[in-house]
C-alpha atoms as a PDB file:
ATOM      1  CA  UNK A   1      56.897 163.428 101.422  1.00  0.00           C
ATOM      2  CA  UNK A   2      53.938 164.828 103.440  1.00  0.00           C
ATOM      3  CA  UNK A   3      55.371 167.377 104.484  1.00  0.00           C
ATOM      4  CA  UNK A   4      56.339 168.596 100.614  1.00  0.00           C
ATOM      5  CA  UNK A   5      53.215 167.546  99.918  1.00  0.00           C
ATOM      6  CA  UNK A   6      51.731 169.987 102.380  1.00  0.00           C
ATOM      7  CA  UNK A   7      54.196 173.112 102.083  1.00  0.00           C
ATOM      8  CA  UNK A   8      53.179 172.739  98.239  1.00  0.00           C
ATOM      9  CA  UNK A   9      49.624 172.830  98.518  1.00  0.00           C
ATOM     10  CA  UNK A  10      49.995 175.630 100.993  1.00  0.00           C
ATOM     11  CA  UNK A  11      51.822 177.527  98.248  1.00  0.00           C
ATOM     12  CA  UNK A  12      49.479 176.797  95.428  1.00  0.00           C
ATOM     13  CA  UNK A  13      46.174 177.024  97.598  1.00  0.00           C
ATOM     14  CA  UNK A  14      44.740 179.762  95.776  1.00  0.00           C
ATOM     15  CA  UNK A  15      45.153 177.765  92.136  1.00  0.00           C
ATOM     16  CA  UNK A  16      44.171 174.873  93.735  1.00  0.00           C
ATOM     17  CA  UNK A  17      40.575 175.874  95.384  1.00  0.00           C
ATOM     18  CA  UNK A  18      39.903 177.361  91.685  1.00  0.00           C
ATOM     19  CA  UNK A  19      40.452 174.225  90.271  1.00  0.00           C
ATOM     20  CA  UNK A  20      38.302 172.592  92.743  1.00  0.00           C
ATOM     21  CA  UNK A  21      35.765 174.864  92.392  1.00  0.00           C
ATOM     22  CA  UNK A  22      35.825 174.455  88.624  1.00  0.00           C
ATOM     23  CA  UNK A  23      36.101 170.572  89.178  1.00  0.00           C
ATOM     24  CA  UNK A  24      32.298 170.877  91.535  1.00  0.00           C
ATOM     25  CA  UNK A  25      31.002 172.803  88.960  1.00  0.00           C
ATOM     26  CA  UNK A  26      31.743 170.092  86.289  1.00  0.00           C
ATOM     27  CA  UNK A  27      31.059 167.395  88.567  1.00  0.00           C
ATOM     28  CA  UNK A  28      27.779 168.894  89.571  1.00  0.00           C
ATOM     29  CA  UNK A  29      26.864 168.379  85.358  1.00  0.00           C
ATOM     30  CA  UNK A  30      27.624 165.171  84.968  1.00  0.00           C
ATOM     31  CA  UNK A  31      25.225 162.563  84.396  1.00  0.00           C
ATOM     32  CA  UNK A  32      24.936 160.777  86.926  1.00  0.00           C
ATOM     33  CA  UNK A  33      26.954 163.421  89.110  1.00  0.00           C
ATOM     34  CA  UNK A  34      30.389 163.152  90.646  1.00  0.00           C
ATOM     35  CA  UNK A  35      31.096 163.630  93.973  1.00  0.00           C
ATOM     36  CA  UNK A  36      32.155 166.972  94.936  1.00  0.00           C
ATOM     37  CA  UNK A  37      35.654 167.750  96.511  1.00  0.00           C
ATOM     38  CA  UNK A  38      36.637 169.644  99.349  1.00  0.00           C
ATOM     39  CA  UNK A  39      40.116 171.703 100.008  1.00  0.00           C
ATOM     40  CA  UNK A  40      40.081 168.984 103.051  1.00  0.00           C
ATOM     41  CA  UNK A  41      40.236 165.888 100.819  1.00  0.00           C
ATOM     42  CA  UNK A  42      42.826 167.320  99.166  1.00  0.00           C
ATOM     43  CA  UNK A  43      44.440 167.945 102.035  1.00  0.00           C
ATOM     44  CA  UNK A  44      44.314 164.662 103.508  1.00  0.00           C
ATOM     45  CA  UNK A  45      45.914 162.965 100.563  1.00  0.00           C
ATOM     46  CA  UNK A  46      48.806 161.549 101.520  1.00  0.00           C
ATOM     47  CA  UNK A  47      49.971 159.782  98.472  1.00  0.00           C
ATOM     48  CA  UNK A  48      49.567 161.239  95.009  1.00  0.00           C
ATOM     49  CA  UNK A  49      48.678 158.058  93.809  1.00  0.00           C
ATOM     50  CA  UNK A  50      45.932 157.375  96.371  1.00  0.00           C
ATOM     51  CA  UNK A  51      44.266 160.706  94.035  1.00  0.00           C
ATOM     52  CA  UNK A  52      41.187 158.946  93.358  1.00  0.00           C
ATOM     53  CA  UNK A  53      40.362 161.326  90.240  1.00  0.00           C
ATOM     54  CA  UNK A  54      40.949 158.973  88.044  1.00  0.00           C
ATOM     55  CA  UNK A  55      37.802 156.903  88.744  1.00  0.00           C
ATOM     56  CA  UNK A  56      36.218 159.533  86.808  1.00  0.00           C
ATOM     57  CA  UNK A  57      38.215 159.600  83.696  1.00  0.00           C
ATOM     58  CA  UNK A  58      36.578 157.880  80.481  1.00  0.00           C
ATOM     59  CA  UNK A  59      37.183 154.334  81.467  1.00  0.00           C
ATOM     60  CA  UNK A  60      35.785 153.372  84.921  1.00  0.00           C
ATOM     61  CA  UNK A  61      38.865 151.421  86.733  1.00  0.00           C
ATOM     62  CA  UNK A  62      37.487 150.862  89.803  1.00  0.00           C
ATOM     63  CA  UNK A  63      36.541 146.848  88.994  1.00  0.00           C
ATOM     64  CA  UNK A  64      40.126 146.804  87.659  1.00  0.00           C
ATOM     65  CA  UNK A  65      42.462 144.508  89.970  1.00  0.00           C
ATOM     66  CA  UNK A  66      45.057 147.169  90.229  1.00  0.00           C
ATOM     67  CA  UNK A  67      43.203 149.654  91.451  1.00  0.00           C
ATOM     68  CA  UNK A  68      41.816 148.218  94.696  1.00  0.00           C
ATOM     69  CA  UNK A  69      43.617 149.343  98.142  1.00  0.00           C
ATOM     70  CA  UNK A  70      45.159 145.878  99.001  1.00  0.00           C
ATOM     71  CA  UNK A  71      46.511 145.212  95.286  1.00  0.00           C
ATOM     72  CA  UNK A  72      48.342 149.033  95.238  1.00  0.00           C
ATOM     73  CA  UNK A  73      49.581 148.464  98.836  1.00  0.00           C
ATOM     74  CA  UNK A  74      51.289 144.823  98.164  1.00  0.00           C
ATOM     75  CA  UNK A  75      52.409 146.474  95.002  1.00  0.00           C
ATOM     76  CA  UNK A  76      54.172 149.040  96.592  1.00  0.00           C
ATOM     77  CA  UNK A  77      55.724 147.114  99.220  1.00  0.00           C
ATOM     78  CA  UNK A  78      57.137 144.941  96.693  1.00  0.00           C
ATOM     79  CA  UNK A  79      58.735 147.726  94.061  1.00  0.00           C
ATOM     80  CA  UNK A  80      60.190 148.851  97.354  1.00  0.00           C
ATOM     81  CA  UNK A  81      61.303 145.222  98.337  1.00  0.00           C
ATOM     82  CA  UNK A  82      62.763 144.775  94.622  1.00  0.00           C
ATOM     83  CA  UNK A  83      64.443 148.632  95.294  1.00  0.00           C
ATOM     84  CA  UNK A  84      65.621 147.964  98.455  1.00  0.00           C
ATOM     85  CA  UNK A  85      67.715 144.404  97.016  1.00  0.00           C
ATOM     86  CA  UNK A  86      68.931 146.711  94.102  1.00  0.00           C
ATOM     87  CA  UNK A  87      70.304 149.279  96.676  1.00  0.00           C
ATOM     88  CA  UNK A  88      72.090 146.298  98.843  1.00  0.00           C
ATOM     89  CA  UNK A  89      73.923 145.144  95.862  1.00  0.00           C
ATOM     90  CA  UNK A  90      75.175 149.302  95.256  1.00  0.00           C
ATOM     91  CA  UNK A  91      76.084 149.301  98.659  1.00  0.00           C
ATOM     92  CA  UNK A  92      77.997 146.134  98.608  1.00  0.00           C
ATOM     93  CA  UNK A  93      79.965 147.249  95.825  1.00  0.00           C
ATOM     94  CA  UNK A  94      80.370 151.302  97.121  1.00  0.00           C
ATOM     95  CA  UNK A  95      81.865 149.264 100.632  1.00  0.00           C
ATOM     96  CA  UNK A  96      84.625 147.584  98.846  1.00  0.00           C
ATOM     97  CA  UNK A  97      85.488 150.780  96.644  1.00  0.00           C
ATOM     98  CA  UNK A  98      85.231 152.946 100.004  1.00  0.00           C
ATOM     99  CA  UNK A  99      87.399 150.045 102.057  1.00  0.00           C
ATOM    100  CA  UNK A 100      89.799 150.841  98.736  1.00  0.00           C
ATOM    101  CA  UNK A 101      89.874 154.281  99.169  1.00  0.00           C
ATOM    102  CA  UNK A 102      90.829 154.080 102.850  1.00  0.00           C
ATOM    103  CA  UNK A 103      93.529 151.075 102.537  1.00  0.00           C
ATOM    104  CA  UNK A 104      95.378 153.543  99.703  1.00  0.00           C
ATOM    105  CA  UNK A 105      95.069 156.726 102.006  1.00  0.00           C
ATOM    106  CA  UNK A 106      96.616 154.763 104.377  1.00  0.00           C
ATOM    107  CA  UNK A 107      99.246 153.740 102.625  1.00  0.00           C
ATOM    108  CA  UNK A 108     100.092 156.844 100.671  1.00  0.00           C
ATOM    109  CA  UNK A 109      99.398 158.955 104.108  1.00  0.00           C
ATOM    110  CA  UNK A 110     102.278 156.591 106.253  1.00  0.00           C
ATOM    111  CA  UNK A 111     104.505 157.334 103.089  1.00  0.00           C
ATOM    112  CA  UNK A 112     103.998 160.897 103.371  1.00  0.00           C
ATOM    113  CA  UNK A 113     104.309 161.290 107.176  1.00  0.00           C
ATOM    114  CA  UNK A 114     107.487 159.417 106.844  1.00  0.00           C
ATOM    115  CA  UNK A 115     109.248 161.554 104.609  1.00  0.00           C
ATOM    116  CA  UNK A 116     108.036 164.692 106.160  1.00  0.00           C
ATOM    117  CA  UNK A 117     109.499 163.375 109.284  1.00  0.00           C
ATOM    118  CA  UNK A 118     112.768 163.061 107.546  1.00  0.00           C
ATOM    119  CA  UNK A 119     112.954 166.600 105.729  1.00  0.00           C
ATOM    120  CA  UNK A 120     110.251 168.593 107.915  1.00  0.00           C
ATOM    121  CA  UNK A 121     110.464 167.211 111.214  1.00  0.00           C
ATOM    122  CA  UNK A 122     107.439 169.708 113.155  1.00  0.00           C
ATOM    123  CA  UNK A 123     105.510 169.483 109.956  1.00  0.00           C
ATOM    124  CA  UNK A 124     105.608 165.525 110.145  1.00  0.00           C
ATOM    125  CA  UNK A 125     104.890 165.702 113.799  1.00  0.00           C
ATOM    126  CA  UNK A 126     101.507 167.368 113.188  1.00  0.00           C
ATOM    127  CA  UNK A 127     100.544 165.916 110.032  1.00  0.00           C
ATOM    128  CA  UNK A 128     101.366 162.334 112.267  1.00  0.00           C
ATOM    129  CA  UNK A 129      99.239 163.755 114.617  1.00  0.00           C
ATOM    130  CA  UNK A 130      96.543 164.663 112.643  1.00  0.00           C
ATOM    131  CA  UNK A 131      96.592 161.327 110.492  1.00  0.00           C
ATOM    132  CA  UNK A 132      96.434 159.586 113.850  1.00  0.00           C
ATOM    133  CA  UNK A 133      93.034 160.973 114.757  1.00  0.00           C
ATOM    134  CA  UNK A 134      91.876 160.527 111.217  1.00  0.00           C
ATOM    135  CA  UNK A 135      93.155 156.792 110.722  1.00  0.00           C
ATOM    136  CA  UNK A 136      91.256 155.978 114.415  1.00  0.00           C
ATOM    137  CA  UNK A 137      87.879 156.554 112.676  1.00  0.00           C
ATOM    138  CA  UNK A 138      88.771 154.935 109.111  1.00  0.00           C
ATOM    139  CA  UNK A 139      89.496 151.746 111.451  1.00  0.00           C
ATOM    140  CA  UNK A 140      85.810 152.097 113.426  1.00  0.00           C
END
C-alpha cells in the first residue's frame, strides 16, 4: 500500500504541491492559523487515514475518543481480527469445494484413462502418464 501510495503521489506531484500551496495560503488566514504542510508530510503518510486534515474541518475531533492514535490502532487491529475470522470460514468452505473438485477429477480422469487404454492404447499411455504427475500433486 506504500508503495501505491508513493508511485501515486509521484504521478500527481505537480497537482498535489498546488494544492498544498493553496492549502498554506488558506491556512496562513485562518484565525488562529493552521499549521502549514510540507510535500514531506505528505510524503511520509503512510496511511490515508492517519491524514490529519481533518482536525481542521468545522468540528474540532481531536478530544473525540476515536480519533486518538491508540483508539484507531486497536480499532484497526480488530476490523482486521473480525476480517481475518470471516476469511477462515471462506476458506473452510472453498477447501471442501476444492477437495470436491479434485475427488471428481479423479474419478472421471481414471474413467477416461481406462477407456482410452482400451480403444487408444498410446493415447491412454500418455494421458496415464500425464494424470500420474498431475494426481501426485492433487494428493500433496
Amino acid at each position: 500500500l506504500r508503495q501505491q501510495i508513493g508511485k501515486a503521489l509521484q504521478r500527481r506531484s505537480d497537482a498535489i504541491r498546488n494544492a498544498i500551496n493553496r492549502y498554506n495560503l488558506q491556512a496562513a488566514a485562518l484565525d488562529p492559523p493552521r499549521p502549514r504542510l510540507s510535500w514531506k508530510d505528505i510524503a511520509d503518510y503512510s496511511f490515508l487515514g492517519e491524514f490529519d486534515l481533518l482536525r481542521y474541518s468545522r468540528t474540532d475531533i481531536r478530544q473525540v475518543e476515536w480519533s486518538k492514535p491508540a483508539y484507531r490502532e486497536a480499532s484497526v487491529k480488530f476490523f482486521k481480527l473480525r476480517q481475518a475470522h470471516e476469511e477462515i470460514q471462506r476458506l473452510n468452505i472453498e477447501v471442501r469445494r476444492l477437495r470436491t473438485a479434485i475427488h471428481d477429477e479423479d474419478a472421471q480422469m481414471t474413467a477416461t484413462v481406462n477407456t482410452l487404454l482400451d480403444s487408444h492404447l498410446t493415447l491412454g499411455q500418455e494421458l496415464q502418464n500425464r494424470w500420474k504427475l498431475r494426481s501426485a500433486v492433487n494428493s500433496v
